[in-house]
Structures are given as structure tokens and as C-alpha cells.
PDB file of N, CA and C in Angstrom:
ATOM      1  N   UNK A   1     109.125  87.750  87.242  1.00  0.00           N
ATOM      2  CA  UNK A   1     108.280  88.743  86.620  1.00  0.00           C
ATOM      3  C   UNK A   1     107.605  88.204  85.371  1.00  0.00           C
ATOM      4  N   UNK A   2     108.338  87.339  85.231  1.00  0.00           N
ATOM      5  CA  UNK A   2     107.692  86.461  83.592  1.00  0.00           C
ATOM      6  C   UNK A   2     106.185  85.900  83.685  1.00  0.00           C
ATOM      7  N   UNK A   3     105.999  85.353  84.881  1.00  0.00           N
ATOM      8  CA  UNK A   3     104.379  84.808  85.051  1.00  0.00           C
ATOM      9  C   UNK A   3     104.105  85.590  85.374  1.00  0.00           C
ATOM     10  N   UNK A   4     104.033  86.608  86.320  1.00  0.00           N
ATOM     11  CA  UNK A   4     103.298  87.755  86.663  1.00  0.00           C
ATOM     12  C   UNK A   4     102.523  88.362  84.700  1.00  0.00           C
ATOM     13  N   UNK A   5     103.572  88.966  83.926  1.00  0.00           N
ATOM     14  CA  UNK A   5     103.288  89.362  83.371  1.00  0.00           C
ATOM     15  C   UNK A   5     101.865  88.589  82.110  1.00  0.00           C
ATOM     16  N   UNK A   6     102.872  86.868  82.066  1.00  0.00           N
ATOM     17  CA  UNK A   6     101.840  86.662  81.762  1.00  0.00           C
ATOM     18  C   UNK A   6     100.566  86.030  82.328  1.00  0.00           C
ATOM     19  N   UNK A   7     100.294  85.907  83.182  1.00  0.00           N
ATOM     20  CA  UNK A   7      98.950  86.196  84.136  1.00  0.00           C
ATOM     21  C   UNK A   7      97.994  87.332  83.457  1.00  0.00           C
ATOM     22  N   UNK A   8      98.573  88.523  84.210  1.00  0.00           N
ATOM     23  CA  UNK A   8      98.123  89.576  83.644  1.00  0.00           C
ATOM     24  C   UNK A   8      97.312  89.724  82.335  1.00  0.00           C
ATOM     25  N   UNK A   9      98.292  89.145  81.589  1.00  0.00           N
ATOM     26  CA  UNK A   9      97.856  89.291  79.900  1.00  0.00           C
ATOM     27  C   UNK A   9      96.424  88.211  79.692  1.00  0.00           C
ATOM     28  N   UNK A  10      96.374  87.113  80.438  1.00  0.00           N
ATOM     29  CA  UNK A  10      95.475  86.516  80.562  1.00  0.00           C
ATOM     30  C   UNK A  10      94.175  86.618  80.741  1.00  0.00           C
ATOM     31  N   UNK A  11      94.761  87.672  82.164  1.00  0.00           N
ATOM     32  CA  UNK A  11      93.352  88.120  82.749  1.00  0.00           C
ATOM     33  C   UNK A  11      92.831  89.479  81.446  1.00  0.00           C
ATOM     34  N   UNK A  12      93.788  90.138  80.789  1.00  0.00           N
ATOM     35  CA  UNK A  12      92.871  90.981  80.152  1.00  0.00           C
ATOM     36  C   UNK A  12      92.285  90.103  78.513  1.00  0.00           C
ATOM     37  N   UNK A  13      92.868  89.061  78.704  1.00  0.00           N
ATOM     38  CA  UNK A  13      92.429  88.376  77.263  1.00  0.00           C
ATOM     39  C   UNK A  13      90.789  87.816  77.700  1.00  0.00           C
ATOM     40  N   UNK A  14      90.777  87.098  78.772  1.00  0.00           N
ATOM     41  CA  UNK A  14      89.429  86.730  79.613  1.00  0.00           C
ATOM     42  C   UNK A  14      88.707  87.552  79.760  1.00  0.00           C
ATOM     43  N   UNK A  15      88.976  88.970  80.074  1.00  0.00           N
ATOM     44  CA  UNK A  15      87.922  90.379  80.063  1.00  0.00           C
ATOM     45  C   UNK A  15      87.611  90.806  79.113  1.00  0.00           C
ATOM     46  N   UNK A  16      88.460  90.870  77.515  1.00  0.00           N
ATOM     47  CA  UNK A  16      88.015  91.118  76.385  1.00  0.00           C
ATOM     48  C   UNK A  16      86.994  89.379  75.955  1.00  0.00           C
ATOM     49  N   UNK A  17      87.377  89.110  76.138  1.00  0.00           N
ATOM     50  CA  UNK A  17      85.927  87.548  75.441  1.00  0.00           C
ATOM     51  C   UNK A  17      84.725  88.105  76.438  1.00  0.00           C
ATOM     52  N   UNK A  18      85.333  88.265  78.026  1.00  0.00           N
ATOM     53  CA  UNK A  18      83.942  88.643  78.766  1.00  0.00           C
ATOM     54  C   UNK A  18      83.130  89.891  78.229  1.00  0.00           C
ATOM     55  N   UNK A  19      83.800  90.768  77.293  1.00  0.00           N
ATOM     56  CA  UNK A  19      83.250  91.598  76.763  1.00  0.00           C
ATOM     57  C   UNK A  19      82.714  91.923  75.602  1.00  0.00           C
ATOM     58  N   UNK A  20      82.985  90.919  74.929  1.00  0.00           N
ATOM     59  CA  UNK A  20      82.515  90.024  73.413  1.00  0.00           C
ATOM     60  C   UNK A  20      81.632  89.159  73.990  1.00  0.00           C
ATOM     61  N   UNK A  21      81.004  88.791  74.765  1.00  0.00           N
ATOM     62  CA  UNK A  21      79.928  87.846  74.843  1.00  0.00           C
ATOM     63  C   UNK A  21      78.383  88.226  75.632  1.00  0.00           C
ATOM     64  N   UNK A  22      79.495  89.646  76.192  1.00  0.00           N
ATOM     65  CA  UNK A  22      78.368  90.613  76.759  1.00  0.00           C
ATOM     66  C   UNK A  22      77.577  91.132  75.291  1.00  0.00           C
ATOM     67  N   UNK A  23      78.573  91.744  74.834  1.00  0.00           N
ATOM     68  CA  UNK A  23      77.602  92.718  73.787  1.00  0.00           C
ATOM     69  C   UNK A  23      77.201  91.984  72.766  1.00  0.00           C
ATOM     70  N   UNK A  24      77.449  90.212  72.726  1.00  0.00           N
ATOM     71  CA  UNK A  24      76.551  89.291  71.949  1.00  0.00           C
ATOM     72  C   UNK A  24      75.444  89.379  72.207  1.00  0.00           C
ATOM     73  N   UNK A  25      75.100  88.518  73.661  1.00  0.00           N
ATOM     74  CA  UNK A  25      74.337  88.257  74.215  1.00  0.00           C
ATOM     75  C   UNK A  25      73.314  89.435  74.609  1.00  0.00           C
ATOM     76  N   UNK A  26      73.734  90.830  74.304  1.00  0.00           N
ATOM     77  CA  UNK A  26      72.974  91.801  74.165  1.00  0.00           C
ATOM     78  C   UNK A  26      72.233  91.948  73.112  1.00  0.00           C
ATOM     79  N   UNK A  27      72.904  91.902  72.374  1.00  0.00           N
ATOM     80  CA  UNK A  27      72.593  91.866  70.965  1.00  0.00           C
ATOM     81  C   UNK A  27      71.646  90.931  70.730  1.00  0.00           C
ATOM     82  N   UNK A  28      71.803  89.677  70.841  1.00  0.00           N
ATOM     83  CA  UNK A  28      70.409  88.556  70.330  1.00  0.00           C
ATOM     84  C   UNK A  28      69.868  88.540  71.927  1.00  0.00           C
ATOM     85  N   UNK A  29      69.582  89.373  71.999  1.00  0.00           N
ATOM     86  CA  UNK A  29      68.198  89.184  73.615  1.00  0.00           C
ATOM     87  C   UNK A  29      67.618  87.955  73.735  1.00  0.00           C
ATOM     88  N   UNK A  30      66.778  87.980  72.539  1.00  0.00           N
ATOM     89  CA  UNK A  30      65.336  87.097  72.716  1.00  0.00           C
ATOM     90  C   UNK A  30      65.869  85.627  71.299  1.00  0.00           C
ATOM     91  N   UNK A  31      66.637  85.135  71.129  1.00  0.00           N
ATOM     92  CA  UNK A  31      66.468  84.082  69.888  1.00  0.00           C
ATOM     93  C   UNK A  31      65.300  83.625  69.565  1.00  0.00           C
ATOM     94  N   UNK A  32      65.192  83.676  68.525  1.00  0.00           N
ATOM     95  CA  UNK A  32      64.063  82.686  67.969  1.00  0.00           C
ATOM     96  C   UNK A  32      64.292  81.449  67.114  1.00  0.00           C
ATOM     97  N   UNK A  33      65.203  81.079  66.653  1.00  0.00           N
ATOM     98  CA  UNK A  33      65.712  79.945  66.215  1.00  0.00           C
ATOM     99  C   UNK A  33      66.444  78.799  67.384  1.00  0.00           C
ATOM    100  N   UNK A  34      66.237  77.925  67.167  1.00  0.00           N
ATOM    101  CA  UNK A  34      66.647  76.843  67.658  1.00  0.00           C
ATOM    102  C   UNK A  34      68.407  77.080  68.107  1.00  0.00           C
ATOM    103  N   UNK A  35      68.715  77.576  66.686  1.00  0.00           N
ATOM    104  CA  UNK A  35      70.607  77.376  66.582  1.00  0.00           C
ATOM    105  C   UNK A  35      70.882  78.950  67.246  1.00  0.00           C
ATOM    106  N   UNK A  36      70.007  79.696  67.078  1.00  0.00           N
ATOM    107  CA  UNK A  36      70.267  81.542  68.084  1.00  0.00           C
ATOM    108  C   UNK A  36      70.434  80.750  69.732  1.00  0.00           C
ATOM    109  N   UNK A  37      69.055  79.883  69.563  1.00  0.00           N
ATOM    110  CA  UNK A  37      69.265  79.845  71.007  1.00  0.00           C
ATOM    111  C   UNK A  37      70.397  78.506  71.740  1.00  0.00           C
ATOM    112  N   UNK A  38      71.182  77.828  71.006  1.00  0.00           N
ATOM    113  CA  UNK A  38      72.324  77.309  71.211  1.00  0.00           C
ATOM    114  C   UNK A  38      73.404  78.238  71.426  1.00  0.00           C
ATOM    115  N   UNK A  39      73.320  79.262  69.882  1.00  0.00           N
ATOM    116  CA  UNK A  39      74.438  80.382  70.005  1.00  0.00           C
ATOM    117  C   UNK A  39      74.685  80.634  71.254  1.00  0.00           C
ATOM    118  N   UNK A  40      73.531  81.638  71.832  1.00  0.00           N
ATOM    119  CA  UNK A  40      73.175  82.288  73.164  1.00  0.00           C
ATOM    120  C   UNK A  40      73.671  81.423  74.329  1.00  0.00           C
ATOM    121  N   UNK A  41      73.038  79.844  74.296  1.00  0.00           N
ATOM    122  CA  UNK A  41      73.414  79.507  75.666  1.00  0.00           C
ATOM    123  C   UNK A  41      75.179  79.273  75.825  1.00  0.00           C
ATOM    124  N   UNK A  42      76.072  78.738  74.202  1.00  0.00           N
ATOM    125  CA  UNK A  42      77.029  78.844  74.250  1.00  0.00           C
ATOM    126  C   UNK A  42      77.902  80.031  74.946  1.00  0.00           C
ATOM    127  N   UNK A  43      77.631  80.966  74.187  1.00  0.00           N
ATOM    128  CA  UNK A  43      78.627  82.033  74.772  1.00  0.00           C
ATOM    129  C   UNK A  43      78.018  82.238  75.966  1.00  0.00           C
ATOM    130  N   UNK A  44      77.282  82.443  76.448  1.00  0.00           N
ATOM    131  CA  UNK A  44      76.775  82.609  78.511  1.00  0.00           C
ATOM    132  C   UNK A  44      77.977  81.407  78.683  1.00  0.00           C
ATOM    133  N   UNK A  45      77.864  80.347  78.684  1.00  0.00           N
ATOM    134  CA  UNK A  45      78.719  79.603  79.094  1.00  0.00           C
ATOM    135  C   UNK A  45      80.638  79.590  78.904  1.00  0.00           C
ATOM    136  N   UNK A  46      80.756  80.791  77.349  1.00  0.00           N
ATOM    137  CA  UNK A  46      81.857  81.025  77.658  1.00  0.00           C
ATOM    138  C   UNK A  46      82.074  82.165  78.347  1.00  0.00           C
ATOM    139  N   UNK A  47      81.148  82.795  78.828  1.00  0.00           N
ATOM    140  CA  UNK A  47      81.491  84.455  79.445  1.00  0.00           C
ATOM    141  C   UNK A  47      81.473  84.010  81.357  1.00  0.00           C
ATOM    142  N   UNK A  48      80.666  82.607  81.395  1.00  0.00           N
ATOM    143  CA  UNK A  48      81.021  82.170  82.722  1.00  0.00           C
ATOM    144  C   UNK A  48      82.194  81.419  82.949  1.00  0.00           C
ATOM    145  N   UNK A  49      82.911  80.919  82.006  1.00  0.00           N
ATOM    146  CA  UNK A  49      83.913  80.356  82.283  1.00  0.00           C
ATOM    147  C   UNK A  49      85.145  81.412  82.263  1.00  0.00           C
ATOM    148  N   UNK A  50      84.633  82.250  81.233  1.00  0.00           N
ATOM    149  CA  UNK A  50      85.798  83.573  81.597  1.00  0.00           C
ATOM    150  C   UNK A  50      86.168  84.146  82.991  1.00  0.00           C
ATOM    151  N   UNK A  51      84.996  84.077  83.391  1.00  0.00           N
ATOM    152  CA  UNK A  51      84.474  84.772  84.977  1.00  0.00           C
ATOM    153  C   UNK A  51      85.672  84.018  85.731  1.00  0.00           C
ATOM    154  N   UNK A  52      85.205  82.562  85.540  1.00  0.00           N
ATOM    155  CA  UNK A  52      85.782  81.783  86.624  1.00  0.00           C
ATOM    156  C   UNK A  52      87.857  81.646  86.698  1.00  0.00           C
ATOM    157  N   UNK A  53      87.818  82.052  85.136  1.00  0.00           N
ATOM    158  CA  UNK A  53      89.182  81.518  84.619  1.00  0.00           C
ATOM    159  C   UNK A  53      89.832  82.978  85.260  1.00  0.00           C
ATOM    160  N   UNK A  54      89.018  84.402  85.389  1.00  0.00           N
ATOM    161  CA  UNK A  54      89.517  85.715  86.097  1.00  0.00           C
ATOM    162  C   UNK A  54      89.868  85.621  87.644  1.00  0.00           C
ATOM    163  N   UNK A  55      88.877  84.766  88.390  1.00  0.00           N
ATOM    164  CA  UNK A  55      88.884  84.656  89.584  1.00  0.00           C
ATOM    165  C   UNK A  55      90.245  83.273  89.556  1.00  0.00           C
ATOM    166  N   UNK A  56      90.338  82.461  89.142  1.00  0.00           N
ATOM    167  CA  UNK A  56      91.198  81.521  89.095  1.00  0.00           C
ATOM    168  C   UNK A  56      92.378  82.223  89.057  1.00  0.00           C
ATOM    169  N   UNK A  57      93.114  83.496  88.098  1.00  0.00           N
ATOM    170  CA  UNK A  57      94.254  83.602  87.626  1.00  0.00           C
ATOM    171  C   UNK A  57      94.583  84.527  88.744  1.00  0.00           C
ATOM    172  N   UNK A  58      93.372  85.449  89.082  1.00  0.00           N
ATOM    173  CA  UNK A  58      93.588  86.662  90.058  1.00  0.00           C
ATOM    174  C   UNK A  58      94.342  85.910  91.550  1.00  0.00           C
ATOM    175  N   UNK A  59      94.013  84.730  91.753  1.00  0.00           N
ATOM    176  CA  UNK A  59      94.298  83.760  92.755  1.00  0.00           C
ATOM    177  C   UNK A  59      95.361  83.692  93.107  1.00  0.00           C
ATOM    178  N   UNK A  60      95.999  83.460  91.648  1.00  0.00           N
ATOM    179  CA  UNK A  60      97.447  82.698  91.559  1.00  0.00           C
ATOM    180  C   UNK A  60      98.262  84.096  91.406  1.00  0.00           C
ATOM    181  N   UNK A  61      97.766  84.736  90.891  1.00  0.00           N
ATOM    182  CA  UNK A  61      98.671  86.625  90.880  1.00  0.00           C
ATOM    183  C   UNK A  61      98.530  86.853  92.292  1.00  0.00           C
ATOM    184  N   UNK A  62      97.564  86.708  93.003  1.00  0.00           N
ATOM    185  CA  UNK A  62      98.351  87.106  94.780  1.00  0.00           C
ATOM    186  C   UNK A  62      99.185  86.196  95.425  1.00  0.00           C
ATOM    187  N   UNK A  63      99.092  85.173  95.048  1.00  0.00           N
ATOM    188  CA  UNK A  63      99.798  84.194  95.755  1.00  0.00           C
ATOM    189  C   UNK A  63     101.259  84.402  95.429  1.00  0.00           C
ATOM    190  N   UNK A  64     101.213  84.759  93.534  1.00  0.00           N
ATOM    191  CA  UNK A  64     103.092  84.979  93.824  1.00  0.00           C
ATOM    192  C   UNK A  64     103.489  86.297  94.137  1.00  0.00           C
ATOM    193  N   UNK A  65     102.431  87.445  94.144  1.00  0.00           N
ATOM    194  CA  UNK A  65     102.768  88.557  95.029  1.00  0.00           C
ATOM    195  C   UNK A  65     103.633  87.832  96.391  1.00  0.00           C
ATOM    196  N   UNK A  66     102.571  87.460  97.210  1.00  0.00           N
ATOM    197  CA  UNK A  66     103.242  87.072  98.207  1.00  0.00           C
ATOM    198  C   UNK A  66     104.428  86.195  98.120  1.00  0.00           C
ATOM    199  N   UNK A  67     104.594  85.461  97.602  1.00  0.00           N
ATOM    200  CA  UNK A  67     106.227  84.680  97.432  1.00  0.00           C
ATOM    201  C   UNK A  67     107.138  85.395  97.518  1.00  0.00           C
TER     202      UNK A  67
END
């Protein structure tokens, strides 16, 4: 139950950044600076790796379901 749980905790730590990078990236729409638009492409790139790191963990939480 110990990885299960922390899995879990993972996946909601990955959904809160995915949700901090949403309402960034809402927030500066359009950059106009050089370093806005680094900001911007940064976090897209951490809100896709969140994505991937959700689908990754969700993976491994069915798999030890099934065990």
C-alpha cells in the first residue's frame, strides 16, 4: 500500500504544477519580451512533461493494482 499511496501523491503533485502552468501560460498569452517568451516556452514544456510523468505513473498504479 506504501507505493500505491505514494504514486497517488505524485500524480496529484503533477496535476497541481499542470495547473500552475495552465493559469501561467494563461496569464502571459502573447509575450513580448524575449525572456516572457523563454518563460512561456519553459513552463509548456513543464506542463508537458507533467502530462507525460501522469500517464507514466497512472501506468505503474494499474499494473500494481493488478499484482
Amino acid at each position: 500500500m506504501g507505493s500505491n499511496a505514494r504514486v497517488i501523491v505524485s500524480i496529484v503533485i503533477s496535476g497541481v504544477l499542470i495547473g500552475l502552468v495552465v493559469s501561467y501560460c494563461i496569464r502571459t498569452c502573447m509575450p513580448s519580451e524575449t525572456i516572457d517568451w523563454v518563460m512561456w516556452i519553459a513552463m509548456a514544456a513543464f506542463g508537458i512533461s507533467a502530462v507525460l510523468r501522469i500517464a507514466l505513473l497512472s501506468k505503474q498504479l494499474n499494473s500494481n493494482k493488478e499484482e
